[in-house]
Protein backbone atom coordinates (compact mmCIF):
# COMPACT_ATOMS: atom_id res chain seq x y z
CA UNK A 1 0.00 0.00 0.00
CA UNK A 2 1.29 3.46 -1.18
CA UNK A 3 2.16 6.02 1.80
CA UNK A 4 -1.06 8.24 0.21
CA UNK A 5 -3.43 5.27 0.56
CA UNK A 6 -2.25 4.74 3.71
CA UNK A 7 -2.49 8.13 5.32
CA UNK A 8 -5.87 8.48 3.20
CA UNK A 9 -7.24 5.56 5.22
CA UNK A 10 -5.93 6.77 8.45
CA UNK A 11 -7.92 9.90 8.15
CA UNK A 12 -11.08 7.71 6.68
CA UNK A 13 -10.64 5.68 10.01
CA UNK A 14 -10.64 8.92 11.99
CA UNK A 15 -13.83 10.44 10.66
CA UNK A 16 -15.81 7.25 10.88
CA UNK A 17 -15.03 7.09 14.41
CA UNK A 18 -15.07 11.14 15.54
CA UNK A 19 -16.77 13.01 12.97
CA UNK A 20 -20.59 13.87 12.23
CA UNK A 21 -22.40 10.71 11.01
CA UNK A 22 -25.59 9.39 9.58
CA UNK A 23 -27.51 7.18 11.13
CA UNK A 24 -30.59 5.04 10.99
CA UNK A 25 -33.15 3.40 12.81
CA UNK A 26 -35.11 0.13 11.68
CA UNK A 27 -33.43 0.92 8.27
CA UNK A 28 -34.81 4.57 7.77
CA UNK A 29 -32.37 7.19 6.85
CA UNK A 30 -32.65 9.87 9.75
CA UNK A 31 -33.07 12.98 8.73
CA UNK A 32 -33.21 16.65 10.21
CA UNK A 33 -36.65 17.85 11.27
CA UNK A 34 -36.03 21.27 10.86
CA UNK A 35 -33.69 21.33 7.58
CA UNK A 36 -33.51 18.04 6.16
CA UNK A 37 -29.73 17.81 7.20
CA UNK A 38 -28.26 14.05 7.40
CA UNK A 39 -25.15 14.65 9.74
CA UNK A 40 -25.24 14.69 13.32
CA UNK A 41 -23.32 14.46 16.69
CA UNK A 42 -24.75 11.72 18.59
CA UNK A 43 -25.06 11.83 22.14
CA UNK A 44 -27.01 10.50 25.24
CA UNK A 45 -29.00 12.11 28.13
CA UNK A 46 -30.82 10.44 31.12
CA UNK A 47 -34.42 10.52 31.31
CA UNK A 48 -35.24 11.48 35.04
CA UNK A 49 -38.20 10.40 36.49
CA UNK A 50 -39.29 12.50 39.53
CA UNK A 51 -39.60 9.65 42.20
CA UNK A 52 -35.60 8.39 41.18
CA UNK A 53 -34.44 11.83 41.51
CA UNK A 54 -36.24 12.09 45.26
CA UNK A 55 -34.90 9.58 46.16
CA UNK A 56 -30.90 9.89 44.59
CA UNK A 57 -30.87 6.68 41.79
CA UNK A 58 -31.18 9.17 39.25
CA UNK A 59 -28.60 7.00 38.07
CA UNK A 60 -30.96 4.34 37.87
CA UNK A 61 -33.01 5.66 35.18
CA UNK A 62 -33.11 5.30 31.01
CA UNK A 63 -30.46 6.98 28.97
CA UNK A 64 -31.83 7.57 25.53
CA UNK A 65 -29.68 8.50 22.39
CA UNK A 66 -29.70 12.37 21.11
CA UNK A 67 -28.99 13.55 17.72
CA UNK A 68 -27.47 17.17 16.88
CA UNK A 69 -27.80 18.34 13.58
CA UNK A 70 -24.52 19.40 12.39
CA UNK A 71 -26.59 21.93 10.37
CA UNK A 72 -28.93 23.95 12.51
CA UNK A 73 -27.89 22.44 15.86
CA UNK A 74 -31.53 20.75 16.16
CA UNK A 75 -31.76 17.81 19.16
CA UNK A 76 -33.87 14.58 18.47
CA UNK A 77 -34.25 12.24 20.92
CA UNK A 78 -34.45 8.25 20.35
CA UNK A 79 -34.75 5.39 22.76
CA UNK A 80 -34.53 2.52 20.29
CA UNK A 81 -31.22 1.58 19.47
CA UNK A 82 -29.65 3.70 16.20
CA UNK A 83 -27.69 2.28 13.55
CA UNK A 84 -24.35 4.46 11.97
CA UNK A 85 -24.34 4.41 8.24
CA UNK A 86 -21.25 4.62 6.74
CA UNK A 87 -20.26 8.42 5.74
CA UNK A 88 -19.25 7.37 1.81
């Protein structure tokens, strides 16, 4: 393998794992709410019920899956599992 190929697939590696990706969920293509946009940040955020948190196992709770458009910074929330789609 060339020294091009290889630092091209070094950087290919790095985006797949850091950068903005698409994803899906029971194969439908995500896609923005607001704009339409297919790249986004995914994170996660609990989901706090008001009896855990009185009584301090808000670690107990659900975590569901968020979604950032990389476009207009719009948050969508999922509890089902998502799917990353390769960015090619």
């Amino acid at each position: 393998m060339s020294i091009r190929k290889k630092i091209q697939s070094s950087i290919d590696n790095l985006i797949m794992k850091n950068g903005p990706h698409r994803y899906e969920i029971n194969e439908h293509r995500i896609k923005c709410n607001q704009c339409q946009n297919e790249f986004f940040d995914k994170g996660e955020a609990q989901l706090n019920t008001a009896g855990m948190s009185f009584i301090g196992l808000d670690w107990a709770n659900k975590t569901a899956t968020t979604l950032a458009c990389r476009n207009c910074g719009f948050i969508m929330w999922f509890v089902k599992t998502l799917t990353k789609v390769p960015n090619r």
